[in-house]
Protein backbone atom coordinates (compact mmCIF):
# COMPACT_ATOMS: atom_id res chain seq x y z
CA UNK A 1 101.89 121.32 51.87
CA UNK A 2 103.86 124.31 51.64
CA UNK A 3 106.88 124.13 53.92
CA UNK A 4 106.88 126.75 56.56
CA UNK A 5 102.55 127.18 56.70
CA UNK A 6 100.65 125.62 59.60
CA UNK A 7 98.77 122.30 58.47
CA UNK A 8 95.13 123.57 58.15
CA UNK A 9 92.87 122.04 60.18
CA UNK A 10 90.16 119.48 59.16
CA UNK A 11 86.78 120.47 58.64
CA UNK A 12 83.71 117.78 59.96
CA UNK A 13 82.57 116.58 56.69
CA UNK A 14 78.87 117.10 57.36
CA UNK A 15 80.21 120.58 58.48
CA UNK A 16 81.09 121.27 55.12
CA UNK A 17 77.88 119.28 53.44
CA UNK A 18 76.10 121.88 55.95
CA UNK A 19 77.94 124.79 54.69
CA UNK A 20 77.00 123.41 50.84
CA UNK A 21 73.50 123.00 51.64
CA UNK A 22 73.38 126.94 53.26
CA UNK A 23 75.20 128.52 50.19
CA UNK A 24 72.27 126.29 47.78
CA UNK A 25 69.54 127.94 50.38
CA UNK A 26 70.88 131.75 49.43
CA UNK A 27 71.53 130.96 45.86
CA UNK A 28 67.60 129.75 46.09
CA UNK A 29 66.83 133.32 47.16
CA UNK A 30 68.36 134.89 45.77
CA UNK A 31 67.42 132.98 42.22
CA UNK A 32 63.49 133.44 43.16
CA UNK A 33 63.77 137.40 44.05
CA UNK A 34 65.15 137.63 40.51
CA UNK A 35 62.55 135.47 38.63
CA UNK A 36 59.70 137.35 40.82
CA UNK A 37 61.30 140.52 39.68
CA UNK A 38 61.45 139.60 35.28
CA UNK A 39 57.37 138.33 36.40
CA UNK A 40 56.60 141.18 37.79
CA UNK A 41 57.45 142.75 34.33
CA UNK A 42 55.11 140.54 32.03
CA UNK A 43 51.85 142.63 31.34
CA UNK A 44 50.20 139.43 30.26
CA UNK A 45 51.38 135.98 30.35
CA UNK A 46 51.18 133.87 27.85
CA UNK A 47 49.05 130.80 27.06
CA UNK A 48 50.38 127.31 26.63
CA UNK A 49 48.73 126.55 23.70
CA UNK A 50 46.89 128.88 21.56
CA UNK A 51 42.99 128.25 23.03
CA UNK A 52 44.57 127.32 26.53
CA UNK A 53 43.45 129.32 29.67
CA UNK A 54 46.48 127.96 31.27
CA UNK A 55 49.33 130.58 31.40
CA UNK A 56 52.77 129.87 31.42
CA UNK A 57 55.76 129.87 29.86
CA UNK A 58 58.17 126.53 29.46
CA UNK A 59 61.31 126.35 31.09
CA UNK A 60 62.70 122.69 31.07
CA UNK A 61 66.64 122.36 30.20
CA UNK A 62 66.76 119.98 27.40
CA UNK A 63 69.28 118.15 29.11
CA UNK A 64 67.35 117.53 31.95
CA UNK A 65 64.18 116.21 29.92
CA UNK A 66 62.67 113.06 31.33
CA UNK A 67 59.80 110.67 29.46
CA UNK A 68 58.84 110.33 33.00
CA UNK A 69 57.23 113.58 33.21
CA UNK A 70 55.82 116.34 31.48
CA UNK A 71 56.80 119.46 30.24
CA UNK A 72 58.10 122.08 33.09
CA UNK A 73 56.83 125.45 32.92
CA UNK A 74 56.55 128.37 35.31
CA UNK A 75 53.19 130.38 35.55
CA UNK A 76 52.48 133.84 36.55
CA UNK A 77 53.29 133.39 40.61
CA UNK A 78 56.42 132.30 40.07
CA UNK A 79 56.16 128.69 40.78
CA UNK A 80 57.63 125.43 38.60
CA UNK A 81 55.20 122.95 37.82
CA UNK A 82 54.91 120.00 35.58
CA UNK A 83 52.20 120.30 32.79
CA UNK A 84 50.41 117.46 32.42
CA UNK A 85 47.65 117.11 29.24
CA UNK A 86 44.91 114.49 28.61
CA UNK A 87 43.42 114.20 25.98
CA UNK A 88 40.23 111.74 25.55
CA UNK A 89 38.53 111.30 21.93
CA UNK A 90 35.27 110.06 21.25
CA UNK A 91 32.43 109.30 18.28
CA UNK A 92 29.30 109.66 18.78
CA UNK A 93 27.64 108.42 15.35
CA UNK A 94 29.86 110.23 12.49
CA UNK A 95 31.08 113.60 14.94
CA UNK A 96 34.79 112.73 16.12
CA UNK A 97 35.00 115.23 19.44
CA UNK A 98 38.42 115.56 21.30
CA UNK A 99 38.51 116.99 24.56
CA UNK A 100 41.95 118.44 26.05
CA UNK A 101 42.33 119.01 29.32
CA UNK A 102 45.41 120.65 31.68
CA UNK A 103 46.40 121.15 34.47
CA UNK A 104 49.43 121.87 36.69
CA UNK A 105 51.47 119.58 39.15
CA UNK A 106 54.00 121.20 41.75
CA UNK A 107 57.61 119.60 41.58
CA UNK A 108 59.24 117.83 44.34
CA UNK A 109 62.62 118.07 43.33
CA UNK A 110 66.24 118.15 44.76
CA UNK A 111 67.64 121.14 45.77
CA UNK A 112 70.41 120.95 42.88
CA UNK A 113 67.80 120.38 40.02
CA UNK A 114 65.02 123.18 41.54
CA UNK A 115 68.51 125.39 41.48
CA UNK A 116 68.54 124.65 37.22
CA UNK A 117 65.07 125.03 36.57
CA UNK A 118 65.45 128.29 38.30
CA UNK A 119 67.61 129.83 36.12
CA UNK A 120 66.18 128.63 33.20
CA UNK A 121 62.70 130.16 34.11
CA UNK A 122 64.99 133.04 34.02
CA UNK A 123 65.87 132.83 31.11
CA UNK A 124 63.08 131.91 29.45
CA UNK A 125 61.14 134.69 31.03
CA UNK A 126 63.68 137.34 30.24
CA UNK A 127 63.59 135.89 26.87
CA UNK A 128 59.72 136.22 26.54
CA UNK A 129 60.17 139.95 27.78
CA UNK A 130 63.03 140.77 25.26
CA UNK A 131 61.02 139.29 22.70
CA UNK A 132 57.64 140.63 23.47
CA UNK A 133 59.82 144.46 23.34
CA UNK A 134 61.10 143.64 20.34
CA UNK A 135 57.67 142.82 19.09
CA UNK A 136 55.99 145.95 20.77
CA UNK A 137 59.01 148.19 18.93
């Protein structure tokens, strides 16, 4: 302490935890107005895989990878969802057939990790636009 200030006073620790949790809330938002806004800019988004009717592009961190899940991509309304393929083969007499299917999980995640897969949908969305400009050039 500084001599000659007033000892500040102490703060109610879930006071502060609550104060945390509102500035996470706005940075939320805010986060979400600005990934709406770079959507709102894709003319067409992209498919997953090449003959997928799924759109959407992938946005998980590497570092935040997990073999417990699939991978995280956003889609055109500006959600996060876990991609999740199956794929079943079968023979019937000497034809091989696969058949892929997709389909789209919401996340249930906290606060602190939706915050990070926020701004890397930004990213990667931004990134898609720059490149599909660059491309349209």
């Amino acid at each position: 302490m500084v001599q000659g200030t007033p000892p500040s006073p102490h703060i109610d620790p879930l006071t502060l935890r609550a104060r945390s949790d509102s500035v996470l809330q706005r940075s939320v938002g805010d986060l979400r107005e600005t990934l709406l806004a770079a959507i709102d800019q894709i003319e067409r988004f992209p498919a997953v895989f090449p003959d997928s009717p799924l759109e959407a592009i992938e946005v998980e961190p590497r570092e935040m990878e997990s073999p417990d899940r699939g991978p995280i991509v956003v889609c055109p309304d500006g959600e996060i969802y876990e991609l999740v393929v199956r794929a079943t083969f079968e023979t019937l007499g000497s034809q091989e057939y696969a058949d892929r299917r997709e389909e789209i999980r919401p996340l249930d995640l906290p606060l602190h990790e939706y915050i990070a897969y926020l701004y890397n949908a930004i990213l990667a969305v931004t990134d898609y636009l720059y490149q599909s400009r660059l491309q349209g050039s």
